[in-house]
N, C-alpha and C. Protein backbone atom coordinates (compact mmCIF):
# COMPACT_ATOMS: atom_id res chain seq x y z
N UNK A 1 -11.92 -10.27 26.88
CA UNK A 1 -10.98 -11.05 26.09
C UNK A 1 -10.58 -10.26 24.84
N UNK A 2 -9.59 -10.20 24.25
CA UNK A 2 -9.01 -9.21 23.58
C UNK A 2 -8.90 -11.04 22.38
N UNK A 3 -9.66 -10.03 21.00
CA UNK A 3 -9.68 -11.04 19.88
C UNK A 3 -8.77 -10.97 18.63
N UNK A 4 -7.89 -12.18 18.64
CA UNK A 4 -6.58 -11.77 17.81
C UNK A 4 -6.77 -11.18 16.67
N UNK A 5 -6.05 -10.72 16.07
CA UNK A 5 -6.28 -9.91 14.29
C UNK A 5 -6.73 -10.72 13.19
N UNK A 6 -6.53 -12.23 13.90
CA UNK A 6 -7.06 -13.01 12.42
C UNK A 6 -8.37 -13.47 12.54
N UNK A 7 -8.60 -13.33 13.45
CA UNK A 7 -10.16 -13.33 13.81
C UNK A 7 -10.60 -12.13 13.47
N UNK A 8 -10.40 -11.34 13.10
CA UNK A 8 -11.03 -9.92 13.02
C UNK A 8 -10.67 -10.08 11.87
N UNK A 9 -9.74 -10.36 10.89
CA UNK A 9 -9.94 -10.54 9.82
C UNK A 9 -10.35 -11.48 8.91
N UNK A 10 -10.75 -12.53 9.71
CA UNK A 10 -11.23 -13.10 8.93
C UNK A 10 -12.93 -13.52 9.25
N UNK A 11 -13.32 -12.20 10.15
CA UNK A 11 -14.81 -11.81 10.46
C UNK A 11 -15.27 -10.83 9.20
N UNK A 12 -14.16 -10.13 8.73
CA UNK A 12 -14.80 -9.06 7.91
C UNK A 12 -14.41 -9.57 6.73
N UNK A 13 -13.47 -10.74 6.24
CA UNK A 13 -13.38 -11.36 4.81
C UNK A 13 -14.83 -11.50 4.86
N UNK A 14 -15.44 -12.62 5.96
CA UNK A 14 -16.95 -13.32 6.17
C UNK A 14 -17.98 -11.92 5.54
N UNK A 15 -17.73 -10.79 6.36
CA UNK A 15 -18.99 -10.31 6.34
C UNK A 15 -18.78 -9.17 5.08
N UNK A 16 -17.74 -8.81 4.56
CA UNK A 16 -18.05 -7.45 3.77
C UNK A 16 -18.37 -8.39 2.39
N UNK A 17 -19.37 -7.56 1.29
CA UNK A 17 -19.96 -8.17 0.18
C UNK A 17 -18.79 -8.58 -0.33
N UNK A 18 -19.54 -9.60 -0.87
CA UNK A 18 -18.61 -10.09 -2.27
C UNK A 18 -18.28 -8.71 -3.34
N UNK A 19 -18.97 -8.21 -3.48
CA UNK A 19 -18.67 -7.02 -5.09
C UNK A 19 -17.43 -6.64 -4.48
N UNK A 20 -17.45 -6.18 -2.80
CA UNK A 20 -16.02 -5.20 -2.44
C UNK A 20 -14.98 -5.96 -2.28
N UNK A 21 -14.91 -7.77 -2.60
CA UNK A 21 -13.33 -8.14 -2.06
C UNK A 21 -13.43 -9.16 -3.47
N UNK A 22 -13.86 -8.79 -5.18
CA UNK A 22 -13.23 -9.64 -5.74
C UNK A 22 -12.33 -9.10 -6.52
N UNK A 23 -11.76 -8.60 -5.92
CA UNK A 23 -10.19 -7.99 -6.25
C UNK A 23 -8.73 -8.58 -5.07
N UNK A 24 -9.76 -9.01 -4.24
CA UNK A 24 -8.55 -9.35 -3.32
C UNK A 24 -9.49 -8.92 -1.85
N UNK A 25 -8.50 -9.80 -1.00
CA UNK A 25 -9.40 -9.35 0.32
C UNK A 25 -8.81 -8.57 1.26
N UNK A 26 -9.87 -8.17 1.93
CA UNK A 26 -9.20 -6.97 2.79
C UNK A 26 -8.14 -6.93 3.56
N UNK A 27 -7.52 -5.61 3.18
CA UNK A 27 -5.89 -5.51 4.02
C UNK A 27 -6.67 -4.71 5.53
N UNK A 28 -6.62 -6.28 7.07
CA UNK A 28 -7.23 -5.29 7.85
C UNK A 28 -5.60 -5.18 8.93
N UNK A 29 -5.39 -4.22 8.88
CA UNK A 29 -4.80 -3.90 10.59
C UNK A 29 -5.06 -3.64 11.65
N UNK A 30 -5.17 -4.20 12.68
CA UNK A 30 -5.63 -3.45 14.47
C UNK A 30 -4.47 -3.21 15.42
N UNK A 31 -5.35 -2.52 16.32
CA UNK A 31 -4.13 -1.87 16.98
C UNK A 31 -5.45 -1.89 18.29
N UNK A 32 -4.84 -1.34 19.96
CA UNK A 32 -5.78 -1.72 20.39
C UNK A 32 -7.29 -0.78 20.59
N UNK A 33 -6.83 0.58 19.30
CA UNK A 33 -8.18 1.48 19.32
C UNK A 33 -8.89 1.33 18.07
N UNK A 34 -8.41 0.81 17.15
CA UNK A 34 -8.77 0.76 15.87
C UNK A 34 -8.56 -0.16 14.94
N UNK A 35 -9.80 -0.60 14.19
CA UNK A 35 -9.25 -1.58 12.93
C UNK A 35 -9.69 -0.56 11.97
N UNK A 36 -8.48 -0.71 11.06
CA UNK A 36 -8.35 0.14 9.91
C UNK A 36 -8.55 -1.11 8.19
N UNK A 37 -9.65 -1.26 7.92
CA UNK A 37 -10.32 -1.70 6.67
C UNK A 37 -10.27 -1.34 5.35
N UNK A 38 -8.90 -2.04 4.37
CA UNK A 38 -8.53 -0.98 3.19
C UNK A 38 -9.13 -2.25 2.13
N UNK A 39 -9.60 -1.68 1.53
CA UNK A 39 -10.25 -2.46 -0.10
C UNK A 39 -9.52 -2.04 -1.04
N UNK A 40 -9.20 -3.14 -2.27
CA UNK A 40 -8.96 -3.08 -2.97
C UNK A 40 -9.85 -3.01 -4.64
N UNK A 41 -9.96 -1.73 -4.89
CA UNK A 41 -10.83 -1.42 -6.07
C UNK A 41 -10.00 -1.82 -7.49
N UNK A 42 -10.51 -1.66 -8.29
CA UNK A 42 -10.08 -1.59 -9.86
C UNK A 42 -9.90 -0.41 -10.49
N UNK A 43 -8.75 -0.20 -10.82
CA UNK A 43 -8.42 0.72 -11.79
C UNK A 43 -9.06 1.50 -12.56
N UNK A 44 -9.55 2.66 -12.62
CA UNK A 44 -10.53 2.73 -13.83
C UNK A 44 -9.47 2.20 -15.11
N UNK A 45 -10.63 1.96 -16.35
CA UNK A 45 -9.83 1.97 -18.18
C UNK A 45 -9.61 3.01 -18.41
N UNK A 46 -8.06 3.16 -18.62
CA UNK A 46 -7.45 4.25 -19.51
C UNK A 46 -6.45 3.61 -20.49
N UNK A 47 -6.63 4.59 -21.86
CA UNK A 47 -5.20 4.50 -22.35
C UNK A 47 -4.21 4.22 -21.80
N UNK A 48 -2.89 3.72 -22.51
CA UNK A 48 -1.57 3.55 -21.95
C UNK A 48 -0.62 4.55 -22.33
N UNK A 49 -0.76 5.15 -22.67
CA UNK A 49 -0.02 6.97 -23.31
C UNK A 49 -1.42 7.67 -22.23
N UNK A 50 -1.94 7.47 -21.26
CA UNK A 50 -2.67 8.65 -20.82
C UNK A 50 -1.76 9.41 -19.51
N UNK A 51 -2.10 10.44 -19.81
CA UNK A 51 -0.81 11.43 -18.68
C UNK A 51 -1.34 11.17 -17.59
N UNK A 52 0.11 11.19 -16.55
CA UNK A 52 -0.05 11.33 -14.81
C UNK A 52 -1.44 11.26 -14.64
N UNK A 53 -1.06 12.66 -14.95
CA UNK A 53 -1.82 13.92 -14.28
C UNK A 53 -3.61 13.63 -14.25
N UNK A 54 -3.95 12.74 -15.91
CA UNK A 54 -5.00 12.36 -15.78
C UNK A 54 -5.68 11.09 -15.07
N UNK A 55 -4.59 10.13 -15.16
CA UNK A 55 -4.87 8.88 -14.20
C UNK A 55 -5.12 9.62 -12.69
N UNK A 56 -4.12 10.11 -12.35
CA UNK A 56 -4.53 10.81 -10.90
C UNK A 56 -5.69 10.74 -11.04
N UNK A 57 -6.06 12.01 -11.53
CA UNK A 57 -7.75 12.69 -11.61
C UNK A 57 -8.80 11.61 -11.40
N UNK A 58 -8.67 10.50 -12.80
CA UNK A 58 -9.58 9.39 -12.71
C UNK A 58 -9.61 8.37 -11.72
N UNK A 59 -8.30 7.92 -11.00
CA UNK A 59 -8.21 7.33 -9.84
C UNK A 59 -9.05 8.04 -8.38
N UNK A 60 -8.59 9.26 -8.57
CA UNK A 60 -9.46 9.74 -7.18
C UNK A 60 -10.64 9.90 -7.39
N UNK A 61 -11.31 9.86 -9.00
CA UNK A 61 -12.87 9.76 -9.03
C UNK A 61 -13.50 8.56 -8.52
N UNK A 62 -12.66 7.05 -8.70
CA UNK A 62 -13.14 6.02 -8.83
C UNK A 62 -13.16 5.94 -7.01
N UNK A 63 -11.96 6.87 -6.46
CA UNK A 63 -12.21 6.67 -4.95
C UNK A 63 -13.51 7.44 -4.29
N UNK A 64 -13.95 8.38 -4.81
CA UNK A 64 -14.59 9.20 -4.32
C UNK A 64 -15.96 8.67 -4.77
N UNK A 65 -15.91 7.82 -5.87
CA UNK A 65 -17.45 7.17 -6.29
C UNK A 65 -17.58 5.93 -5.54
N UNK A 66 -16.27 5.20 -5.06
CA UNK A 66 -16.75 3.90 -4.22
C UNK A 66 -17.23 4.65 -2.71
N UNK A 67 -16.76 5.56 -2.20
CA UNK A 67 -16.66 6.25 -0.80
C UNK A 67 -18.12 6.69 -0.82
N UNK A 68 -18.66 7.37 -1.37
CA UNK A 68 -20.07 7.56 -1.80
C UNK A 68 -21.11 6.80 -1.75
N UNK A 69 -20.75 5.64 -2.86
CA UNK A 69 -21.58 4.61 -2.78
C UNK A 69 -21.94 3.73 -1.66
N UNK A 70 -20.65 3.39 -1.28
CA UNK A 70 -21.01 2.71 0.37
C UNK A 70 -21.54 3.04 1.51
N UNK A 71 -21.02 4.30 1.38
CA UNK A 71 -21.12 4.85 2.78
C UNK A 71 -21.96 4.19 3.67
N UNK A 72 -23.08 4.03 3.36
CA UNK A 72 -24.36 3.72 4.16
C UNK A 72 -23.64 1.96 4.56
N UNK A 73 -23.61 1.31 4.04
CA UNK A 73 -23.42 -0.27 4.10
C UNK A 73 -21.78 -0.41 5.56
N UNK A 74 -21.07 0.79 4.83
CA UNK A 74 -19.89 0.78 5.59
C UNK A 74 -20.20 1.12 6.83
N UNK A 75 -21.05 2.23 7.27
CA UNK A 75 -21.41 2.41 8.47
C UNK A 75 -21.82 1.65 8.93
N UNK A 76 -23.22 0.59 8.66
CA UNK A 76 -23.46 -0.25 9.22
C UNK A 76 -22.53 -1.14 9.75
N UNK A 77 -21.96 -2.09 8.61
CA UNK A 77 -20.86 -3.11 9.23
C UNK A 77 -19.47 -2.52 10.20
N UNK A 78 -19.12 -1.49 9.50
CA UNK A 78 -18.48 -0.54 11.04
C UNK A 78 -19.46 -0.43 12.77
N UNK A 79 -20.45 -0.58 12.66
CA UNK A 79 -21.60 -0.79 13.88
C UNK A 79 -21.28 -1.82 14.53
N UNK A 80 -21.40 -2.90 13.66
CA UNK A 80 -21.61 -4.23 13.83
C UNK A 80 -20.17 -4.82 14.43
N UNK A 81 -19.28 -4.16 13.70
CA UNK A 81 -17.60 -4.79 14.28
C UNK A 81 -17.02 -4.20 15.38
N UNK A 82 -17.90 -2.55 15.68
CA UNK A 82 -17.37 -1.92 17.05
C UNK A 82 -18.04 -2.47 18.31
N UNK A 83 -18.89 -2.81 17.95
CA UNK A 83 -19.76 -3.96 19.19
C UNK A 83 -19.22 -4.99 19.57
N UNK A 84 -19.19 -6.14 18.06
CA UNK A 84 -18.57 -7.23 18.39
C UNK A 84 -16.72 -6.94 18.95
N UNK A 85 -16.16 -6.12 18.83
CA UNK A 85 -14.59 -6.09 19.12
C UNK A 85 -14.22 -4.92 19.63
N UNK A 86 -15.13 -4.29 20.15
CA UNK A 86 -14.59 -2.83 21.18
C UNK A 86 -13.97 -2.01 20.59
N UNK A 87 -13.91 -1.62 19.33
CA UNK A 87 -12.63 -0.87 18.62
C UNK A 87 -13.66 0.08 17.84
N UNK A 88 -13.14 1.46 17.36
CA UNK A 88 -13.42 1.91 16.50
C UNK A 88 -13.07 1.39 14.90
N UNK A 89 -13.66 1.56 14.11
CA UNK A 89 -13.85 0.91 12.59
C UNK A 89 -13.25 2.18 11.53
N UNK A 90 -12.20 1.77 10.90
CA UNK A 90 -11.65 3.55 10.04
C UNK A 90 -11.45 2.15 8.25
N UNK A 91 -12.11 3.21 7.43
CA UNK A 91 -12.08 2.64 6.01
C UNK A 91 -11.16 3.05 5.27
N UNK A 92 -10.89 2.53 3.96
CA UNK A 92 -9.69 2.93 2.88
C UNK A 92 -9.74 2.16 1.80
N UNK A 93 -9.50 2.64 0.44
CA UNK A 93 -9.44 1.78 -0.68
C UNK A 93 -8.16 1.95 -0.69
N UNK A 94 -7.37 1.05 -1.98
CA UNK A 94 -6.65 1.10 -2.70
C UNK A 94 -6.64 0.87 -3.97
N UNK A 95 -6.07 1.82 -4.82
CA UNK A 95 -6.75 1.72 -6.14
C UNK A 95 -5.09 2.32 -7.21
N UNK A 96 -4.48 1.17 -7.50
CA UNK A 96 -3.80 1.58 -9.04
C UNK A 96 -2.50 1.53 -8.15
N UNK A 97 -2.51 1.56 -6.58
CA UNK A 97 -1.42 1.72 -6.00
C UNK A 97 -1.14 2.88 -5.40
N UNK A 98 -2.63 3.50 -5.22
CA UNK A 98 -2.38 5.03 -4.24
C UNK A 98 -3.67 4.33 -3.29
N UNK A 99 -3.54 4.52 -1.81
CA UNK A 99 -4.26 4.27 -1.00
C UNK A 99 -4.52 5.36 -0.34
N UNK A 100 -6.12 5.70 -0.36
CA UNK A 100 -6.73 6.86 0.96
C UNK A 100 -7.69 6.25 1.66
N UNK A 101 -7.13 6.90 2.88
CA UNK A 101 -8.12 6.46 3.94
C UNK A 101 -9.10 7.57 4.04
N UNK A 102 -10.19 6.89 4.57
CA UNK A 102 -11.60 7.81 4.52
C UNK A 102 -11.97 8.44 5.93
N UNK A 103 -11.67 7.46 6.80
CA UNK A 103 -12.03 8.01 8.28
C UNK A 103 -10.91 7.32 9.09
N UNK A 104 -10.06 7.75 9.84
CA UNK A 104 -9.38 7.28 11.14
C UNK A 104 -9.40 7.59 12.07
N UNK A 105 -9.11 7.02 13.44
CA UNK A 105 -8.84 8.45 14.67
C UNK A 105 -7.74 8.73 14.70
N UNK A 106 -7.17 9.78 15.54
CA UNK A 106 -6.04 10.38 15.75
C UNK A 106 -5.97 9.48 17.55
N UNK A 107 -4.98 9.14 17.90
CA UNK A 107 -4.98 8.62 19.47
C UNK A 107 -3.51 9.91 20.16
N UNK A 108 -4.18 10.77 20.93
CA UNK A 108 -3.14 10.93 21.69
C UNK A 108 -1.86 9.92 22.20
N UNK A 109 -0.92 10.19 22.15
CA UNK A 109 0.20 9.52 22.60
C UNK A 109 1.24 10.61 23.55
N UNK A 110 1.27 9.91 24.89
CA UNK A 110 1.74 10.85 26.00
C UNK A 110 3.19 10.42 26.24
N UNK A 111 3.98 11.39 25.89
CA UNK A 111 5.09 10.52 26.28
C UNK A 111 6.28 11.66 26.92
N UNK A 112 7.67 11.48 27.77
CA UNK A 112 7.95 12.26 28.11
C UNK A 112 9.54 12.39 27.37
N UNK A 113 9.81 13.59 27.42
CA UNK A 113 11.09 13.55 26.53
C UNK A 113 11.82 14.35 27.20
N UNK A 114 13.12 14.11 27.05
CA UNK A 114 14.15 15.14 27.57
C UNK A 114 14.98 16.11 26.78
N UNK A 115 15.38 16.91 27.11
CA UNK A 115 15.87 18.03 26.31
C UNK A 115 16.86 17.73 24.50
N UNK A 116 17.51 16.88 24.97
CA UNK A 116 17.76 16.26 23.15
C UNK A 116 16.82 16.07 22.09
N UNK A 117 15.73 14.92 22.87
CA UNK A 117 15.09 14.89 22.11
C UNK A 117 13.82 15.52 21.54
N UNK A 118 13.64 16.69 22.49
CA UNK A 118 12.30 18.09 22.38
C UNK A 118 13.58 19.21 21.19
N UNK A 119 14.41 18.77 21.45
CA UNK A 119 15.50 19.66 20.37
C UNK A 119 15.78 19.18 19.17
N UNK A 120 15.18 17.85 18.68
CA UNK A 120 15.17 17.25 17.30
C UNK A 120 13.57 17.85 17.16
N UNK A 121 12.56 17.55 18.18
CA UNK A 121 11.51 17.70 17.34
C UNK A 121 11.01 19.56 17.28
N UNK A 122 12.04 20.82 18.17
CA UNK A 122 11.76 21.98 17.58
C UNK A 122 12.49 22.35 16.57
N UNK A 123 13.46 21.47 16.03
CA UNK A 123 14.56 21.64 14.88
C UNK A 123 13.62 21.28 14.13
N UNK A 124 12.77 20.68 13.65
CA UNK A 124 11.39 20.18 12.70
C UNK A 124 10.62 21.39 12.85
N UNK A 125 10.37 21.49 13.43
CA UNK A 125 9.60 22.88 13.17
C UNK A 125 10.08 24.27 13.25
N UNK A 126 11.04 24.34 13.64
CA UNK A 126 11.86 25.82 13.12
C UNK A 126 12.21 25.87 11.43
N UNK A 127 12.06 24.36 11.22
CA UNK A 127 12.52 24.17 9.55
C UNK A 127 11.50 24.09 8.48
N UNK A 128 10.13 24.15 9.42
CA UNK A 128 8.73 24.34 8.50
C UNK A 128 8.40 22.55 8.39
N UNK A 129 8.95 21.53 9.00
CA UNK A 129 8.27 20.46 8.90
C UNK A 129 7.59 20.45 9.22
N UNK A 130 7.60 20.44 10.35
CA UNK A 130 6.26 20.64 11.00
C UNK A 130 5.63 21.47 12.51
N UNK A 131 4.26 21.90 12.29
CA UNK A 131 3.60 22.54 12.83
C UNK A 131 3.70 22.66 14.36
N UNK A 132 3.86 21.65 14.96
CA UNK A 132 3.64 21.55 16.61
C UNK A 132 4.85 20.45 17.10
N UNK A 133 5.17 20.10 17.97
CA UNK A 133 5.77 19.07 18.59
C UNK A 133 5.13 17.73 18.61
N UNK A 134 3.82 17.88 18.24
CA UNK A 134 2.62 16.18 18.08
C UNK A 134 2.91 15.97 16.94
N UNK A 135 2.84 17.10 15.84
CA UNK A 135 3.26 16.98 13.96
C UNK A 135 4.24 16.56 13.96
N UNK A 136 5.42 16.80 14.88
CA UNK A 136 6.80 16.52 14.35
C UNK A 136 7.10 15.13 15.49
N UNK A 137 6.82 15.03 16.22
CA UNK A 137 6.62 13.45 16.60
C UNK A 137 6.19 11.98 15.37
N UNK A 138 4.78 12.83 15.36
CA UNK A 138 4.22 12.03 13.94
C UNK A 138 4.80 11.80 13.23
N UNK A 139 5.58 12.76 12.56
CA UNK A 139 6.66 12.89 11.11
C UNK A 139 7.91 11.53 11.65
N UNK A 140 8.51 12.08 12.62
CA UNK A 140 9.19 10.85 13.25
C UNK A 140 9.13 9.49 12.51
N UNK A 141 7.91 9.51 13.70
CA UNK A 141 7.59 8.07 13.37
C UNK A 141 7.36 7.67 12.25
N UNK A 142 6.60 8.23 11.40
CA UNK A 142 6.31 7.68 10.18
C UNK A 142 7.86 7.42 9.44
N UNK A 143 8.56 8.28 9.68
CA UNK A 143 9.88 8.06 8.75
C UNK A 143 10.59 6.82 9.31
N UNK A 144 10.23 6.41 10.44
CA UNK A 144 11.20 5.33 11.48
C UNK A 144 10.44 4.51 10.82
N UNK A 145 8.96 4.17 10.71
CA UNK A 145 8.11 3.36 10.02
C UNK A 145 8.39 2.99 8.54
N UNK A 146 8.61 4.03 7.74
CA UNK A 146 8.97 4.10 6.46
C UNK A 146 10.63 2.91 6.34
N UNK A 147 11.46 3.56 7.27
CA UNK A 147 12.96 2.21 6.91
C UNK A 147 13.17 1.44 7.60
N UNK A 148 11.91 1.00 8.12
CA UNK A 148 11.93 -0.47 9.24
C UNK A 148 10.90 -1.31 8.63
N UNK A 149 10.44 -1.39 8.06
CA UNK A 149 9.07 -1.93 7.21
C UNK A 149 9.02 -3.46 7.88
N UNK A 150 10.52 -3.73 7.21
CA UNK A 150 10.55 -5.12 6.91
C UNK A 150 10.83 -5.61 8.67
N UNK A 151 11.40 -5.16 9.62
CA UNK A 151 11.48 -5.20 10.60
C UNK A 151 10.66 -5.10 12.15
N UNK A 152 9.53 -4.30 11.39
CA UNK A 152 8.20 -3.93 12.28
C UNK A 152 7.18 -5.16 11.45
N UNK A 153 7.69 -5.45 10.18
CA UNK A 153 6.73 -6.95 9.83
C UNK A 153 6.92 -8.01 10.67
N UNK A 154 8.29 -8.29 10.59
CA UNK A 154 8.61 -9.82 11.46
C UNK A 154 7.91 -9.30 13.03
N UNK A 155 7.98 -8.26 14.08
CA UNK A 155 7.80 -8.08 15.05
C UNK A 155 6.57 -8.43 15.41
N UNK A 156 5.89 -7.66 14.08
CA UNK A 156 3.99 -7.74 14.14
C UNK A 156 3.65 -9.64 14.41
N UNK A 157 4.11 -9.95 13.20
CA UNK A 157 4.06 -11.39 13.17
C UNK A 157 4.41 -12.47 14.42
N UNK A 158 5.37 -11.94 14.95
CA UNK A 158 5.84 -12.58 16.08
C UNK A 158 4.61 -12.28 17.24
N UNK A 159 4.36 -11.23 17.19
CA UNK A 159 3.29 -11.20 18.41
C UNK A 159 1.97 -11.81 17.82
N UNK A 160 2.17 -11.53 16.56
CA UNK A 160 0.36 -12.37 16.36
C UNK A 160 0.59 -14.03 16.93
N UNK A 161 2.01 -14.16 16.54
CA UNK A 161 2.23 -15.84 16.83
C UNK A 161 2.32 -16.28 18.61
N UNK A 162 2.60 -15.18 19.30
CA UNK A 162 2.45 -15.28 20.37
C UNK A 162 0.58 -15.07 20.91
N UNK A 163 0.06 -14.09 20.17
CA UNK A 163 -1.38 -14.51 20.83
C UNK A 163 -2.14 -15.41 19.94
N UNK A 164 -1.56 -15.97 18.83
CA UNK A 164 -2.05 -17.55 18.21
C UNK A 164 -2.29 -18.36 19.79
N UNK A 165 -0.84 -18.63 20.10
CA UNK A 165 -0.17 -19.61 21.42
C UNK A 165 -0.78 -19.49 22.01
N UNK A 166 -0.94 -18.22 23.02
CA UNK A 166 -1.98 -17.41 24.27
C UNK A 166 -3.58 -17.84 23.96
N UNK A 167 -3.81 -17.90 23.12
CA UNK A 167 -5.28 -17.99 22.84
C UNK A 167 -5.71 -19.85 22.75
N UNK A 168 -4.56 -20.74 22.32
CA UNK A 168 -4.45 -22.00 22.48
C UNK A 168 -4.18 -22.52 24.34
N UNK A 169 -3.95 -21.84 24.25
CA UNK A 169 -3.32 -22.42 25.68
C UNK A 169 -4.87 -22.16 26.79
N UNK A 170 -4.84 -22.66 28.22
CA UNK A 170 -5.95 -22.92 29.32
C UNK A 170 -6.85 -21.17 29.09
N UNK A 171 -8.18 -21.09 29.58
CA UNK A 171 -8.50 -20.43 30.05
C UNK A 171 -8.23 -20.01 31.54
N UNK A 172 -7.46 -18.47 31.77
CA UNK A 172 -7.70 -18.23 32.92
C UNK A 172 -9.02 -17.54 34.04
């Protein structure tokens, strides 16, 4: 049985500590290889005249000191959720409004293309975008991802509302 996303998210509101979600609770997404688990940290204190350049710095400390600290706790409950839901478990904070992820997988994606479109993605890499024909696929998408936002939201939603329904309805 394949377990909808709000069940999965609202297994890991249940189970991750209180210290890591009183900022807000977890932004989880799944897909059908991976739930990807982003926390929301606190800012470090800085001045308000403090440069870029130094917030950067102090932001990626505060990421690199929560990533540290957990580790051990995260692995575990990553254990615990790949059992209960068949998926691999990938982490991420967000902090000040820059988000890194800590671990994801990469999923092959096989797909077949015909000469137009193997000629957009070696035009990407004759131009230094990118590296291989998988890089410049990737790049793709992410940019198709990037000005559809609002359009791949309603879609997402619509299917969660369809396996809401599916999951109400008889056992087969």
């Amino acid at each position: 049985m394949i377990t909808p996303s709000a069940d999965i998210t609202a297994w890991f509101s249940g189970r991750l500590p209180a210290a890591w979600t009183r900022h807000g609770g977890p932004d989880v997404v799944v897909d059908r290889e991976e739930i990807t688990v982003v926390l929301e940290i606190a800012a470090p204190t800085l001045d308000d005249d403090t440069a870029e350049s130094t917030r950067s710095e102090a932001i990626a400390g505060r990421i690199a000191g929560f990533r540290d600290e957990t580790r051990e706790q995260r692995v575990s409950i990553a254990r615990e959720a790949e059992q209960r839901f068949e998926r691999k478990v990938a982490w991420g904070v967000s902090c000040d409004g820059h988000t890194a992820l800590f671990t994801h997988i990469a999923v092959p994606a096989m797909t077949r293309l015909r000469q137009p479109e193997r000629q957009v993605l070696d035009t990407l890499i004759a131009a230094g975008v990118a590296k291989s024909r998988a890089d410049a696929l990737a790049w793709c998408v992410k940019l198709v991802g990037q000005h559809t936002d609002e359009w791949l939201a309603d879609l997402r939603r619509a299917i969660d509302d369809v396996d809401r329904v599916r999951a109400e309805g008889p056992a087969v």
